[in-house]
Protein backbone atom coordinates (compact mmCIF):
# COMPACT_ATOMS: atom_id res chain seq x y z
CA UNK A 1 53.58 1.32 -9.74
CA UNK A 2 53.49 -2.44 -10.35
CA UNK A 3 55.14 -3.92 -7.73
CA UNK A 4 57.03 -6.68 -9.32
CA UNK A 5 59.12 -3.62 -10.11
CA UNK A 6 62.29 -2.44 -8.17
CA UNK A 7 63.70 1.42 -8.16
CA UNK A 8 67.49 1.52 -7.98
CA UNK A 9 68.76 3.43 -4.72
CA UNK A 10 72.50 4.35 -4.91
CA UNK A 11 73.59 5.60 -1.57
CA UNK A 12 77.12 7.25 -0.27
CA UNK A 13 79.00 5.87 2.52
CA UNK A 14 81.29 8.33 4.90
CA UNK A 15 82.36 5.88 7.69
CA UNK A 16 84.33 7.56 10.31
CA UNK A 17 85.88 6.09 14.13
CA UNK A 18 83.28 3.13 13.10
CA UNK A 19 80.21 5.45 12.83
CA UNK A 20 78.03 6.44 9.68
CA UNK A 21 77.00 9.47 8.37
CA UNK A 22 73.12 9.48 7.94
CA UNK A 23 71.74 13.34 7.19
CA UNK A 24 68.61 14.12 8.51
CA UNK A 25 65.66 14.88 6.48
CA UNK A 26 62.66 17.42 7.18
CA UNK A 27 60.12 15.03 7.60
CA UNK A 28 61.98 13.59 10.55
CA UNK A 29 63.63 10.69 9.51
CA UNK A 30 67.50 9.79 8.57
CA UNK A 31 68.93 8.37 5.74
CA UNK A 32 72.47 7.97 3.74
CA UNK A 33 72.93 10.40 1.18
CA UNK A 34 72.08 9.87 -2.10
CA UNK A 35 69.26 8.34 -4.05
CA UNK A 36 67.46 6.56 -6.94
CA UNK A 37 69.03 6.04 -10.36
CA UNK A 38 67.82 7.99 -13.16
CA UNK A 39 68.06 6.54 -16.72
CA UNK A 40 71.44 6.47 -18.19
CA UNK A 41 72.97 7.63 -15.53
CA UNK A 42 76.20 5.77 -13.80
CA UNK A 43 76.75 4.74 -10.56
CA UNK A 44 78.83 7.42 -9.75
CA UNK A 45 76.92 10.24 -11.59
CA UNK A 46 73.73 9.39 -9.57
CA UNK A 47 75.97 10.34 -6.19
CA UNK A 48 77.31 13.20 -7.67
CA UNK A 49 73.92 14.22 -8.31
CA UNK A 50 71.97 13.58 -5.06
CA UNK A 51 74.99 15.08 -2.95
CA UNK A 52 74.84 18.17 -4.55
CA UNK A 53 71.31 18.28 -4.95
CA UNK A 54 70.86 17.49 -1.46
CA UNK A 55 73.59 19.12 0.78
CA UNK A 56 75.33 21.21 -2.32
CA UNK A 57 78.70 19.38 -1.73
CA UNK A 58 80.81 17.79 -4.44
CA UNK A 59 81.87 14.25 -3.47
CA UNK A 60 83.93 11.50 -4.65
CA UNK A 61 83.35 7.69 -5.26
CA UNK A 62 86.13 5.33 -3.94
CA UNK A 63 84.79 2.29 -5.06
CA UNK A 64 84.10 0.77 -8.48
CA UNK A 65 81.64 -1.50 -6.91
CA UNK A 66 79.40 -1.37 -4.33
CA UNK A 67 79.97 -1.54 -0.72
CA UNK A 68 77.11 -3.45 0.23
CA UNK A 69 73.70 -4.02 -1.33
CA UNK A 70 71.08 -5.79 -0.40
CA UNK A 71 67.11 -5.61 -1.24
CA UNK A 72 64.08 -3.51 1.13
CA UNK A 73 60.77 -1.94 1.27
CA UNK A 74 60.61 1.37 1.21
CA UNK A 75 57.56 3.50 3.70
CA UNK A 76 55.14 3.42 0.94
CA UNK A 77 55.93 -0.40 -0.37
CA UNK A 78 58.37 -0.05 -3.52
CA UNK A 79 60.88 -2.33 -3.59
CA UNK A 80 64.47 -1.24 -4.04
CA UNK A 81 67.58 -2.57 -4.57
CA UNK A 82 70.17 -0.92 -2.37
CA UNK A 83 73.83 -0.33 -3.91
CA UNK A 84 76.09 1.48 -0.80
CA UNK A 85 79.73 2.75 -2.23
CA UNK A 86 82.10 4.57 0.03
CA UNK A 87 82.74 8.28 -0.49
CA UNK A 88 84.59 11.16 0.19
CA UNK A 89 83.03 14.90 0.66
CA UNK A 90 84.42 18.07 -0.58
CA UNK A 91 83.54 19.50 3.00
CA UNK A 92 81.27 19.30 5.61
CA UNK A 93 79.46 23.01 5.09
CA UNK A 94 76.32 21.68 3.83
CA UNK A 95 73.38 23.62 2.08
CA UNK A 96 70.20 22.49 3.80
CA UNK A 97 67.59 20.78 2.03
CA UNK A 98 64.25 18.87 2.55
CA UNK A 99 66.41 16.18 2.21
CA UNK A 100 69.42 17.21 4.88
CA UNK A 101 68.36 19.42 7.77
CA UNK A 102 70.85 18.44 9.67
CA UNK A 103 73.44 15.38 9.56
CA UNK A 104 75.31 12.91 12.38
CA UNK A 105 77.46 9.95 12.58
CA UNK A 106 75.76 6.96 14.18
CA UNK A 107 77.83 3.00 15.52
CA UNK A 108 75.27 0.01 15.52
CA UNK A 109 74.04 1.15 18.87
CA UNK A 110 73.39 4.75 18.34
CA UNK A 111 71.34 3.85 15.11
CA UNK A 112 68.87 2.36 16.88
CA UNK A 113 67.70 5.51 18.79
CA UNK A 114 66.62 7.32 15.46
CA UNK A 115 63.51 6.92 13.16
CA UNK A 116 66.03 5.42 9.97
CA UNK A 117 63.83 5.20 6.56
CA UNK A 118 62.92 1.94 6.04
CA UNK A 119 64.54 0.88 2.81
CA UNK A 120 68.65 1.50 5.10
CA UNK A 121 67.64 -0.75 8.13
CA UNK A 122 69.63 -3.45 6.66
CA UNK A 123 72.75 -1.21 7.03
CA UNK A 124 73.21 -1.98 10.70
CA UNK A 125 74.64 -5.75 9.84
CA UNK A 126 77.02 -4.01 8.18
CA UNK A 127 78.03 -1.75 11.32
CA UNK A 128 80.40 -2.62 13.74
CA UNK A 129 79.56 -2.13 17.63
């Protein structure tokens, strides 16, 4: 990939008591649900996507524009532009995945004691204590 290029990541936000929800993925690391932008898709049609594809729960978009965003590597050096929009699940009964073996809610200081993908470190300015 040339890497003057950046992916689009659009990622799901379920803040609750000032903590995150991050869902843990099979290769050991956490990250917020959702994922890269396919062609023609929307915003919200990409989150619809990745939640059912990766914990098989409907969910709904509550913004119109992001959250936060900012730019990151990712582990294997693609650059991304990171688009966060708050969400709401259809329940918490999730169908396991590579992608969500498990999920949690972390605060700023309970973030820091998991192995977060690199691409959603950023997100912690955006946490409160």
């Amino acid at each position: 990939m040339d890497n003057k290029l950046f992916q689009v990541s659009i990622k799901g936000l379920i803040i609750k008591e000032n903590k995150i929800l991050l869902l843990h993925e099979k290769k050991d690391t956490w990250d917020l649900p959702g994922g890269r932008l396919q062609h023609g898709e929307s915003f919200e049609q990409t989150l619809e996507r990745e939640c059912e594809e990766e914990m098989g729960v409907k969910c709904e978009v509550l913004d119109k524009q992001p959250t936060f965003s900012w730019i990151a590597e990712d582990s294997i050096g693609n650059w991304r532009v990171m688009l966060c929009f708050r969400i709401k699940l259809e329940h918490f009964n999730f169908r396991y995945s590579d992608e969500c073996i498990g999920y949690d809610f972390f605060n700023k200081s309970t973030i820091n004691t998991i192995n977060v993908v690199p691409q959603i470190k950023r997100l912690k300015e955006f946490l409160q204590s």
